[in-house]
C-alpha atoms as a PDB file:
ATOM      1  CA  UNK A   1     183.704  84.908 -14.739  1.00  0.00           C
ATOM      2  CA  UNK A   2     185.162  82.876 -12.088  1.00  0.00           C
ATOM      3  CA  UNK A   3     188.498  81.288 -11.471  1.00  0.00           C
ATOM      4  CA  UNK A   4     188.723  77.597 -10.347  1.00  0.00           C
ATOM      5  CA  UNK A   5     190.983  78.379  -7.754  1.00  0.00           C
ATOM      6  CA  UNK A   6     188.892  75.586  -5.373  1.00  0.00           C
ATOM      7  CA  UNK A   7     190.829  73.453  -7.736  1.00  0.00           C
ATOM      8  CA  UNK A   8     193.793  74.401  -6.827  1.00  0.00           C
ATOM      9  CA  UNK A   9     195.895  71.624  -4.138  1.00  0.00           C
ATOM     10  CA  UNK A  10     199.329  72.213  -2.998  1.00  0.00           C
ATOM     11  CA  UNK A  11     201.537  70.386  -3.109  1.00  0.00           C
ATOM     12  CA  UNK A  12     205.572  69.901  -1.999  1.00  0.00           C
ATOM     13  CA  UNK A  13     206.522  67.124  -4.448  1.00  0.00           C
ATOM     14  CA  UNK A  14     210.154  67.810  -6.368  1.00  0.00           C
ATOM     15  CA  UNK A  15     207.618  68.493  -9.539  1.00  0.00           C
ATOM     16  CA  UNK A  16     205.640  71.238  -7.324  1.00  0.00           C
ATOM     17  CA  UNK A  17     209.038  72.673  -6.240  1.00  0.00           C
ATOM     18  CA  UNK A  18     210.356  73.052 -10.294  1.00  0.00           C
ATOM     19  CA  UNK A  19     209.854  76.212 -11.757  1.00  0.00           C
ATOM     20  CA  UNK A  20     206.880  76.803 -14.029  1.00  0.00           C
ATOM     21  CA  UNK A  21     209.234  77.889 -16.724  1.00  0.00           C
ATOM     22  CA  UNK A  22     211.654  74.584 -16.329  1.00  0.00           C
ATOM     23  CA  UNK A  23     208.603  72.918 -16.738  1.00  0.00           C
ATOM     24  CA  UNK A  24     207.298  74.250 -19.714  1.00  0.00           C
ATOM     25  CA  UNK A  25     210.624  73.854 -21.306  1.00  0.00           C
ATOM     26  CA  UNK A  26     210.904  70.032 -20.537  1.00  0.00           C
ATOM     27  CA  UNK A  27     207.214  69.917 -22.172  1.00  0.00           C
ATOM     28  CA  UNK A  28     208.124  71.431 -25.177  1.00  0.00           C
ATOM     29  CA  UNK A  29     211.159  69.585 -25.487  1.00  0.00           C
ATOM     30  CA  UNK A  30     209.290  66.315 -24.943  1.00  0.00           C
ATOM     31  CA  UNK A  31     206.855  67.248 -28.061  1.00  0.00           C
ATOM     32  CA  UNK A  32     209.619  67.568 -29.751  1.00  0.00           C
ATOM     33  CA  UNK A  33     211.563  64.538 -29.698  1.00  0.00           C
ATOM     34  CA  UNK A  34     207.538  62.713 -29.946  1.00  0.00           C
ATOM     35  CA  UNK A  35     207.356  64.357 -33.252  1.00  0.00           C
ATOM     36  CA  UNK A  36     211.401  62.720 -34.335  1.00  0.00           C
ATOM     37  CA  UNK A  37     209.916  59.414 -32.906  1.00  0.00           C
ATOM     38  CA  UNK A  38     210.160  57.222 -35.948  1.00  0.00           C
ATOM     39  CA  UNK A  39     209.401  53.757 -34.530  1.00  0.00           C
ATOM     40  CA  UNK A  40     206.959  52.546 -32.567  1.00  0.00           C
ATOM     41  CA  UNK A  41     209.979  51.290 -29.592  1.00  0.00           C
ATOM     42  CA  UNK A  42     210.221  55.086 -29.085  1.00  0.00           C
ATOM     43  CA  UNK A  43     206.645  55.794 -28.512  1.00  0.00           C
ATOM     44  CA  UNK A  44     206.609  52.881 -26.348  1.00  0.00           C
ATOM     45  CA  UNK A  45     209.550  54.467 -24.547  1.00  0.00           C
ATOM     46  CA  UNK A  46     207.854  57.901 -23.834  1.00  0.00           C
ATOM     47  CA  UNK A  47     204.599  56.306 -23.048  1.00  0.00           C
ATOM     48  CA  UNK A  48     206.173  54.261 -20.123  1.00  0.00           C
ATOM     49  CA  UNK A  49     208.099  57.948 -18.991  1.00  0.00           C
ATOM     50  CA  UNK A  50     204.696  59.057 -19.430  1.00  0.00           C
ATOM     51  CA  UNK A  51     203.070  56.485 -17.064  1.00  0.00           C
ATOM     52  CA  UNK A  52     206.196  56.734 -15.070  1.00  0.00           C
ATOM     53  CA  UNK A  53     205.553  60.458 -14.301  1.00  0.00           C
ATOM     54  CA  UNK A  54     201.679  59.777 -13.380  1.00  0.00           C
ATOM     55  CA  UNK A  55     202.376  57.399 -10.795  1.00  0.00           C
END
């Protein structure tokens, strides 16, 4: 079996530089308040941070 390491594309963004562990964190904890979201304002909300971190 192979690895896709041709996939692989550095980077020097602030979101390359994070820590993989910080970054797993703020995933978790971003499922988690998704899951508390009780209206659809708040989905709205973490679908534009969503978009916001894409761009």
């Amino acid at each position: 079996m192979t690895m896709l390491t041709g996939a692989y594309v550095p980077g020097t963004s602030v979101v390359h530089r994070v820590p993989a562990g910080w970054k797993l964190a703020l995933l978790a904890a971003g499922c988690t308040a998704l899951l508390f979201a009780r209206s659809l304002p708040w989905v709205g909300v973490a679908l534009v941070v969503v978009v916001g971190l894409y761009a």
